[in-house]
N, C-alpha and C. Protein backbone atom coordinates (compact mmCIF):
# COMPACT_ATOMS: atom_id res chain seq x y z
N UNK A 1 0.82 -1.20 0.00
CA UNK A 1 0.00 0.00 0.00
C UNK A 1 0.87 1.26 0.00
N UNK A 2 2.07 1.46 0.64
CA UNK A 2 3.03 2.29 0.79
C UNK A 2 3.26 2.49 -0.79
N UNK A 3 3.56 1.44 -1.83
CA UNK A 3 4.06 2.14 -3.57
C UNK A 3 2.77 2.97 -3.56
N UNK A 4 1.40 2.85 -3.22
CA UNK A 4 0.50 3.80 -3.80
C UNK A 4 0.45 5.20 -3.33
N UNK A 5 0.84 5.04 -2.04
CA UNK A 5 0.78 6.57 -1.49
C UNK A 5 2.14 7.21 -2.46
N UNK A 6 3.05 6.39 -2.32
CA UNK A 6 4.73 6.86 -3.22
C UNK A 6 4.04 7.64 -4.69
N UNK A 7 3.37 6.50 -5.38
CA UNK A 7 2.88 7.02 -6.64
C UNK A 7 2.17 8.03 -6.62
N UNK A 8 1.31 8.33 -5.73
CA UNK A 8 0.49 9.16 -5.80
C UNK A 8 0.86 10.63 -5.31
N UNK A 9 1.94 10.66 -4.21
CA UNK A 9 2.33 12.14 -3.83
C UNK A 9 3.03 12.07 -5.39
N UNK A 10 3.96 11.35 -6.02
CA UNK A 10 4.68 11.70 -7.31
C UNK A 10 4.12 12.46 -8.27
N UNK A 11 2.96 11.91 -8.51
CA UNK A 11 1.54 12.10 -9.59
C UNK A 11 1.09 13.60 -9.51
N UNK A 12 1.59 13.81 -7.93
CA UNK A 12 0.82 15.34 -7.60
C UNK A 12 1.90 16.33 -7.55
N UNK A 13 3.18 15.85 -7.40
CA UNK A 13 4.30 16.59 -7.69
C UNK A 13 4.09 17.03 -9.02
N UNK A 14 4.45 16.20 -10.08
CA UNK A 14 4.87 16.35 -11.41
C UNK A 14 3.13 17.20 -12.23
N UNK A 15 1.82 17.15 -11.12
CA UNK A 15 0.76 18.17 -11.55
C UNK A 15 1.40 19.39 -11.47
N UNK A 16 2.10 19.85 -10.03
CA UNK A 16 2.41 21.11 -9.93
C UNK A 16 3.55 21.39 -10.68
N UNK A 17 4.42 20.36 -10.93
CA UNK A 17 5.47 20.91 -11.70
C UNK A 17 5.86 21.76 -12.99
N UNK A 18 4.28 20.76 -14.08
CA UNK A 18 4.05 21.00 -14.81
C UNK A 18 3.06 22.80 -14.84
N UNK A 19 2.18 23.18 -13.96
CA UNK A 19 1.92 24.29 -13.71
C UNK A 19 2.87 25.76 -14.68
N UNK A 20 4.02 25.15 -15.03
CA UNK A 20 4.61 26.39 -15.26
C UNK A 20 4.76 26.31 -16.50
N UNK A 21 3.83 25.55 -17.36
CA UNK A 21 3.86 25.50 -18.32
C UNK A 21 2.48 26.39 -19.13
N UNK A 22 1.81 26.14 -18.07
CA UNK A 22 0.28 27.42 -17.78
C UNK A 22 0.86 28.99 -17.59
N UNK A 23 1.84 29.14 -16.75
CA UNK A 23 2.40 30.38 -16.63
C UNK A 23 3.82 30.50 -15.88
N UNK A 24 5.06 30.67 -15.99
CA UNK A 24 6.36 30.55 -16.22
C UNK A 24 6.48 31.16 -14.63
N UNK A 25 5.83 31.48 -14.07
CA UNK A 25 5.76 32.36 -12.73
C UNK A 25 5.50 31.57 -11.49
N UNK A 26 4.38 29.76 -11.78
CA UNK A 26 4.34 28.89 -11.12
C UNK A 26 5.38 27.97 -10.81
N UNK A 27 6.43 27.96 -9.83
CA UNK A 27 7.18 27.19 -9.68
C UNK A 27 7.44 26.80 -8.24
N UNK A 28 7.47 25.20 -8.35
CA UNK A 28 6.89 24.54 -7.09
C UNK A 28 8.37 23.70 -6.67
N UNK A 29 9.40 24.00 -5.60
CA UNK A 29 10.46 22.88 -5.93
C UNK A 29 10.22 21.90 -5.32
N UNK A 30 11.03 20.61 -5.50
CA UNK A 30 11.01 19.32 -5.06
C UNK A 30 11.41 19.52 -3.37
N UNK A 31 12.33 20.29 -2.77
CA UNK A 31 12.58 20.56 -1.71
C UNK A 31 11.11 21.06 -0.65
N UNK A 32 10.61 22.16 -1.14
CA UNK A 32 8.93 22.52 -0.63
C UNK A 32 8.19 21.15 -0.40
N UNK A 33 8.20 20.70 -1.74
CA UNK A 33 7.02 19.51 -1.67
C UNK A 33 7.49 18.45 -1.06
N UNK A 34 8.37 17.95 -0.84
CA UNK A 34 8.81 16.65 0.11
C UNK A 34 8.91 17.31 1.41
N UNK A 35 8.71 19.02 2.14
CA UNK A 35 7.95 19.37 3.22
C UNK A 35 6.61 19.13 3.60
N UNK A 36 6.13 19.50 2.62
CA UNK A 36 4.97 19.24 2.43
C UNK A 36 4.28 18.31 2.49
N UNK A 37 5.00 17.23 1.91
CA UNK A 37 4.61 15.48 2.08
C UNK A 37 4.58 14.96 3.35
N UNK A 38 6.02 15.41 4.09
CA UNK A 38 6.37 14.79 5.71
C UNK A 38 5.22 15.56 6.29
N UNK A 39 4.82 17.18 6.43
CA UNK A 39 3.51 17.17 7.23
C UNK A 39 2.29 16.85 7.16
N UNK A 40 2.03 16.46 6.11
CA UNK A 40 0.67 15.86 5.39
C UNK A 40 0.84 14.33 6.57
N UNK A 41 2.25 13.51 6.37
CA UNK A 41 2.17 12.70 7.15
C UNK A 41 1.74 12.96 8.70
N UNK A 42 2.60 13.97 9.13
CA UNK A 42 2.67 14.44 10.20
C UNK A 42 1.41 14.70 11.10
N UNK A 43 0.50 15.61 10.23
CA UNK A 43 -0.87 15.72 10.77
C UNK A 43 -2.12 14.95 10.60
N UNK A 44 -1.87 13.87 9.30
CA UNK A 44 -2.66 12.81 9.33
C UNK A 44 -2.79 11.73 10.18
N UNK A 45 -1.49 11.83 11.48
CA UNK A 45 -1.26 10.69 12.57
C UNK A 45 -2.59 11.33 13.46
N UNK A 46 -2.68 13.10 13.22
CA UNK A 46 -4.18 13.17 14.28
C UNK A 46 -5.06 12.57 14.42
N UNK A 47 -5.54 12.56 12.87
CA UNK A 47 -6.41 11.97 12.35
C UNK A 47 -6.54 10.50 11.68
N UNK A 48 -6.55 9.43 12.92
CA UNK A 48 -6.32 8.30 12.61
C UNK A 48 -7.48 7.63 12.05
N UNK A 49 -7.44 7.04 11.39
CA UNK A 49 -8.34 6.00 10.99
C UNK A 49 -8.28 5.01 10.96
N UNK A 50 -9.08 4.05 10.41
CA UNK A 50 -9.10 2.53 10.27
C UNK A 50 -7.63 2.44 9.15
N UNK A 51 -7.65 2.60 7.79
CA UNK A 51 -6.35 2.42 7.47
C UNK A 51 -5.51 3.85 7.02
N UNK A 52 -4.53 3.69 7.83
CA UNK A 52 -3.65 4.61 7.88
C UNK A 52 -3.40 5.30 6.51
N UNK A 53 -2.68 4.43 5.64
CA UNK A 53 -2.31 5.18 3.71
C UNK A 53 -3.42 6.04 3.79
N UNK A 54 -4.76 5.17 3.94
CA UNK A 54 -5.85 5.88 3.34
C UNK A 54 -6.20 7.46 4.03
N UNK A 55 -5.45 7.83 5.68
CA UNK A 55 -5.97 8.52 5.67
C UNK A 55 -4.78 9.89 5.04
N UNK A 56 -3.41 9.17 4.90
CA UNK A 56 -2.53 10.08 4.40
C UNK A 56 -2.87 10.86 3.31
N UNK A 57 -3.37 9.85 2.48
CA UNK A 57 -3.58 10.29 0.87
C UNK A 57 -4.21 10.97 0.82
N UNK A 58 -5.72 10.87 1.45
CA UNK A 58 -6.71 12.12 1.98
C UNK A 58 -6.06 13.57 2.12
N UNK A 59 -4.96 13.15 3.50
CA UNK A 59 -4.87 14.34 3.97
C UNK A 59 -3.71 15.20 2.84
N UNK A 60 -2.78 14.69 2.14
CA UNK A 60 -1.79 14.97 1.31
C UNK A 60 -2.43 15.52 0.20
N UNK A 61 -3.63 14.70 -0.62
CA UNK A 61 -4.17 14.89 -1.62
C UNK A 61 -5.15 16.90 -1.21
N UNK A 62 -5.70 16.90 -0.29
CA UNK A 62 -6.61 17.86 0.19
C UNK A 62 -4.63 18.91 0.04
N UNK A 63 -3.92 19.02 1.11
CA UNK A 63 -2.74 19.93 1.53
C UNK A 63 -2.09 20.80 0.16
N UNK A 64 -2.07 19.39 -0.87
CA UNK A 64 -1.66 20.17 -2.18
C UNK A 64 -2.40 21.09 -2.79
N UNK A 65 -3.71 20.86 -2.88
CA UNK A 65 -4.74 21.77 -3.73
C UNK A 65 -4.51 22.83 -2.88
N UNK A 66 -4.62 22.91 -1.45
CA UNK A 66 -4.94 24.06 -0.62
C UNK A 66 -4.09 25.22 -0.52
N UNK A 67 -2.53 24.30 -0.20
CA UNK A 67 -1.62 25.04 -0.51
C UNK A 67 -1.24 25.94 -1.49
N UNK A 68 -1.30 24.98 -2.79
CA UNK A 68 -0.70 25.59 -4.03
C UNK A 68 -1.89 26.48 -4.73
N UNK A 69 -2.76 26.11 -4.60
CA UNK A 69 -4.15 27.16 -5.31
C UNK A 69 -4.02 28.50 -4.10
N UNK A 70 -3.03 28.43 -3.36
CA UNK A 70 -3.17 30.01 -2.28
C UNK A 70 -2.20 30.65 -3.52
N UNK A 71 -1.37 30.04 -4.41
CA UNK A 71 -0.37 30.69 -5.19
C UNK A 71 -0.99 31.09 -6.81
N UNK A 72 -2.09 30.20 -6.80
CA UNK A 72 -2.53 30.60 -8.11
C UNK A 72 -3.36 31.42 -8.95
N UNK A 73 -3.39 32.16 -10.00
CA UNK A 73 -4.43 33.11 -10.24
C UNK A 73 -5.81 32.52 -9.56
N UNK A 74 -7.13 33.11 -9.97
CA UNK A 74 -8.26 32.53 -9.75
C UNK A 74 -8.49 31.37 -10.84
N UNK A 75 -8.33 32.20 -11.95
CA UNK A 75 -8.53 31.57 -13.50
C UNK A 75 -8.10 30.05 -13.79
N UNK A 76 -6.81 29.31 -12.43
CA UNK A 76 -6.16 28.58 -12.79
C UNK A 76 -6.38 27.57 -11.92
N UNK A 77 -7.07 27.77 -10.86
CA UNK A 77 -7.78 27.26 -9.75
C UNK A 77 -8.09 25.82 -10.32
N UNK A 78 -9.15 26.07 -11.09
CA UNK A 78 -9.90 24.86 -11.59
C UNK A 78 -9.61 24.26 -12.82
N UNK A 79 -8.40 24.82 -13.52
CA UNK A 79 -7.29 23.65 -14.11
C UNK A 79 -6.47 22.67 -13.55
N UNK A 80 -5.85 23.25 -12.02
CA UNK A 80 -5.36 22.51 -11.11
C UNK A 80 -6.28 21.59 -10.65
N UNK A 81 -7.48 21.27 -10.48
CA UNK A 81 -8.06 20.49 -9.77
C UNK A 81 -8.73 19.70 -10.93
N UNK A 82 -8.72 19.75 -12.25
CA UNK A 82 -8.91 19.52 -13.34
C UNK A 82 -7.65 18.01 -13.38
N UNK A 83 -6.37 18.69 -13.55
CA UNK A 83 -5.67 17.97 -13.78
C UNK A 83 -5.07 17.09 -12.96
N UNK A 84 -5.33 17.29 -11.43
CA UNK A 84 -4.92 16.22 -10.60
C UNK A 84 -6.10 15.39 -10.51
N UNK A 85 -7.28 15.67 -10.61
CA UNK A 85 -8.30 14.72 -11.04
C UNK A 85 -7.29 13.47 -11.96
N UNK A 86 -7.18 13.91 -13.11
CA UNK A 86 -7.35 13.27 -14.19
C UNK A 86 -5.83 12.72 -13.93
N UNK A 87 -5.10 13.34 -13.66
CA UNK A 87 -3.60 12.33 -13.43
C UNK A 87 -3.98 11.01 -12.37
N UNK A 88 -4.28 11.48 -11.30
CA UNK A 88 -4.48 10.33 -10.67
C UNK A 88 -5.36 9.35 -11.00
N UNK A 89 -6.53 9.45 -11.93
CA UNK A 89 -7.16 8.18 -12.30
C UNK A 89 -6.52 7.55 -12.86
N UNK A 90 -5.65 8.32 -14.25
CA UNK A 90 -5.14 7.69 -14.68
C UNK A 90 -3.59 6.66 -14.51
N UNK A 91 -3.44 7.19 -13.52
CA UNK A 91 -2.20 6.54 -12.85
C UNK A 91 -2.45 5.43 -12.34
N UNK A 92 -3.93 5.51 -11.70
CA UNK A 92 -4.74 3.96 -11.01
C UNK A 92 -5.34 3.09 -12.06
N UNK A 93 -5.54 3.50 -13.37
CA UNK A 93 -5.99 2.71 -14.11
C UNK A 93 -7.24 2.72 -14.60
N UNK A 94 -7.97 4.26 -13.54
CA UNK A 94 -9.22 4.34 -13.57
C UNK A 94 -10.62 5.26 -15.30
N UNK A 95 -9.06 5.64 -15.87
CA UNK A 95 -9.57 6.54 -16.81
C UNK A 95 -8.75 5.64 -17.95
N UNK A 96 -9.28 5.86 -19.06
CA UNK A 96 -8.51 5.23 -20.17
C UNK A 96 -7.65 6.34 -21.27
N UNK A 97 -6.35 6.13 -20.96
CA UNK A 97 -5.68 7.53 -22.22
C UNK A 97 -6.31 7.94 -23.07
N UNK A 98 -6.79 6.74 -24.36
CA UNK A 98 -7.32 7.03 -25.51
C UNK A 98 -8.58 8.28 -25.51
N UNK A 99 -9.66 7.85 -23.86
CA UNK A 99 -10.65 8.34 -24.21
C UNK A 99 -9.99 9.90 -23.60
N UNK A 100 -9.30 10.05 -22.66
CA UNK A 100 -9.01 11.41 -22.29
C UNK A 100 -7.89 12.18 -23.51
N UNK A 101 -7.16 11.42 -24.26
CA UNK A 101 -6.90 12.22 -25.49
C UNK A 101 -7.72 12.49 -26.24
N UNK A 102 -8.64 11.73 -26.98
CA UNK A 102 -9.86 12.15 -27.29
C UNK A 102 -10.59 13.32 -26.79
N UNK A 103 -11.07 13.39 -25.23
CA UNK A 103 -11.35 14.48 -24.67
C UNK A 103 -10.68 15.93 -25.32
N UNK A 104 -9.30 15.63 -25.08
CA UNK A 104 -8.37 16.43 -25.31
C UNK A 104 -8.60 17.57 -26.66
């Protein structure tokens, strides 16, 4: 269960990374976000649950949007939440490329 949480903070790295390709002014480093990761861990021990990953990912998945949309225009808000949608399904297997290039 640990590779999924791995994959999944990755998935949400390389969302924000890519950000600066929307506007050259968004830039998120790997140093910030592996802070970011350890307190996501950090404060998800509050909030324990039945299984632990599950409640990290929660809390990691929620920390990124919150955080990084405090940095972003308004306009860009809901591209960010657009595209970590859609990375992470597709990382789980849950969306199919073809049809989201298609989308595209």
């Amino acid at each position: 269960m640990f590779r999924i949480v791995g994959r999944q903070a990755s998935v949400l790295y390389f969302v924000l990374a890519d950000l600066n390709k929307i506007d050259p002014m968004y830039q998120f480093s790997l140093d910030w976000y592996k802070l970011l990761f350890r307190k996501s861990i950090d404060d998800s021990k509050e909030n324990m649950e039945a299984d632990r990953n599950k409640s990290i990912l929660n809390h990691h998945t929620s920390a990124v949007f919150n955080i990084s949309a405090r940095s972003l225009f308004e306009k860009h808000k809901l591209l960010l939440s657009l595209q970590m949608c859609v990375k992470l399904l597709i990382s789980r297997g849950e969306l199919n490329l073809e049809d989201w290039n298609f989308f595209l």
